[in-house]
Protein backbone atom coordinates (compact mmCIF):
# COMPACT_ATOMS: atom_id res chain seq x y z
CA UNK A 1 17.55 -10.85 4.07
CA UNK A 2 14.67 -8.36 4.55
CA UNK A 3 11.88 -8.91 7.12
CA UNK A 4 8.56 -9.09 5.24
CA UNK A 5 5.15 -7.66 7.11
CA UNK A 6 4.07 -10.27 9.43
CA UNK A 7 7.87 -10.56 11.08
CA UNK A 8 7.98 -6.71 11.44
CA UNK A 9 4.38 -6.40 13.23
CA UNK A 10 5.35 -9.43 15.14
CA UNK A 11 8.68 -7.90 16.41
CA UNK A 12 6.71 -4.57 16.57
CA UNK A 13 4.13 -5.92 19.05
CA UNK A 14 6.98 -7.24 21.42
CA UNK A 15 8.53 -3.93 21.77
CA UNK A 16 5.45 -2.80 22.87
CA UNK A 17 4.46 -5.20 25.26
CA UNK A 18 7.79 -4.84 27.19
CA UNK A 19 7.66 -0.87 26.74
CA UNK A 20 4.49 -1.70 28.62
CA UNK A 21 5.67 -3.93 31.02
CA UNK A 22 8.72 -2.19 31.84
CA UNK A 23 9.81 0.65 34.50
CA UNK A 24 13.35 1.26 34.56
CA UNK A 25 13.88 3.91 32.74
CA UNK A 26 17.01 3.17 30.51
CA UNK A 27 15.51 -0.13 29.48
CA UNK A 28 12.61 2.11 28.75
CA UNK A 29 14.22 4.50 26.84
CA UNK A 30 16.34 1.67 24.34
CA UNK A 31 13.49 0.15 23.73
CA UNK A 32 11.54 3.19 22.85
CA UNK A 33 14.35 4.00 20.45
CA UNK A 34 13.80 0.37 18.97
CA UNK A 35 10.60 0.60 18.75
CA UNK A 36 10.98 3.81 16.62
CA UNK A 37 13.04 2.13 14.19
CA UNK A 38 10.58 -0.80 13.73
CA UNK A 39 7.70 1.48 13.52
CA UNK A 40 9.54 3.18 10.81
CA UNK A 41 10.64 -0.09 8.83
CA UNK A 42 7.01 -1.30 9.68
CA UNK A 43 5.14 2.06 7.95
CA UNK A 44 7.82 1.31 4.86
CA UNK A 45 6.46 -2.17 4.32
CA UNK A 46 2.53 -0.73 4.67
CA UNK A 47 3.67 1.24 1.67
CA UNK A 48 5.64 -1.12 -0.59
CA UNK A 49 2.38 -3.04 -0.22
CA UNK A 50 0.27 -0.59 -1.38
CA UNK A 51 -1.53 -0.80 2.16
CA UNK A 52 -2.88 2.82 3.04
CA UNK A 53 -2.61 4.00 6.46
CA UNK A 54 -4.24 7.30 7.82
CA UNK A 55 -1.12 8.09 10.36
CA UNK A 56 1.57 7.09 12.83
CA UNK A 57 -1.33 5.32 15.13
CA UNK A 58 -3.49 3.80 12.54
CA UNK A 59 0.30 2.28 11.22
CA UNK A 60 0.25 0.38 14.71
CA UNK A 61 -3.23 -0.80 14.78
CA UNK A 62 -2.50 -2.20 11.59
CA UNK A 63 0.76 -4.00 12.89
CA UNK A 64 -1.43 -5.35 16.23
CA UNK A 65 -4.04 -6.83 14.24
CA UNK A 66 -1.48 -8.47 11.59
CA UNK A 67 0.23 -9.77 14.57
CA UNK A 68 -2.78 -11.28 16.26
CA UNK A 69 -3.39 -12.63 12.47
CA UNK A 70 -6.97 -10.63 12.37
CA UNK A 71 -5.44 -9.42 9.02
C-alpha cells in the first residue's frame, strides 16, 4: 500500500527532528540516508498532486507545514 502526502510529511518531519536531536554520528548518518529517501518519495507525491515546488528546500517547508496541518 502506498503512503499518501500527509503520512510521508509526517514520517518526513520525524527524521528531522531526531537528525536534530541526535549526535552520534552513525545514527546520524542512517538517518540522513532515510531521510533522503523520504524526501525523495515526499517531492514524488508534491508532483503526482500537481503541487509545484520551487526546490529541494521549498519541498520541506511544504512537508513541515502539511505535517503541522497548516496545509
Amino acid at each position: 500500500m502506498s503512503k499518501n502526502l500527509y503520512q510521508t510529511a509526517i514520517e518526513y518531519v520525524k527524521i528531522l527532528e531526531k537528525i536534530e536531536s541526535t549526535s552520534d554520528t552513525k545514527k546520524l548518518q542512517h538517518l540522513e540516508e532515510k531521510r533522503v529517501d523520504i524526501h525523495w518519495q515526499f517531492m514524488e507525491l508534491l508532483k503526482q498532486q500537481g503541487i509545484k515546488y520551487k526546490d529541494r528546500d521549498h519541498a520541506t517547508r511544504i512537508a513541515i507545514r502539511i505535517a503541522r496541518e497548516e496545509l
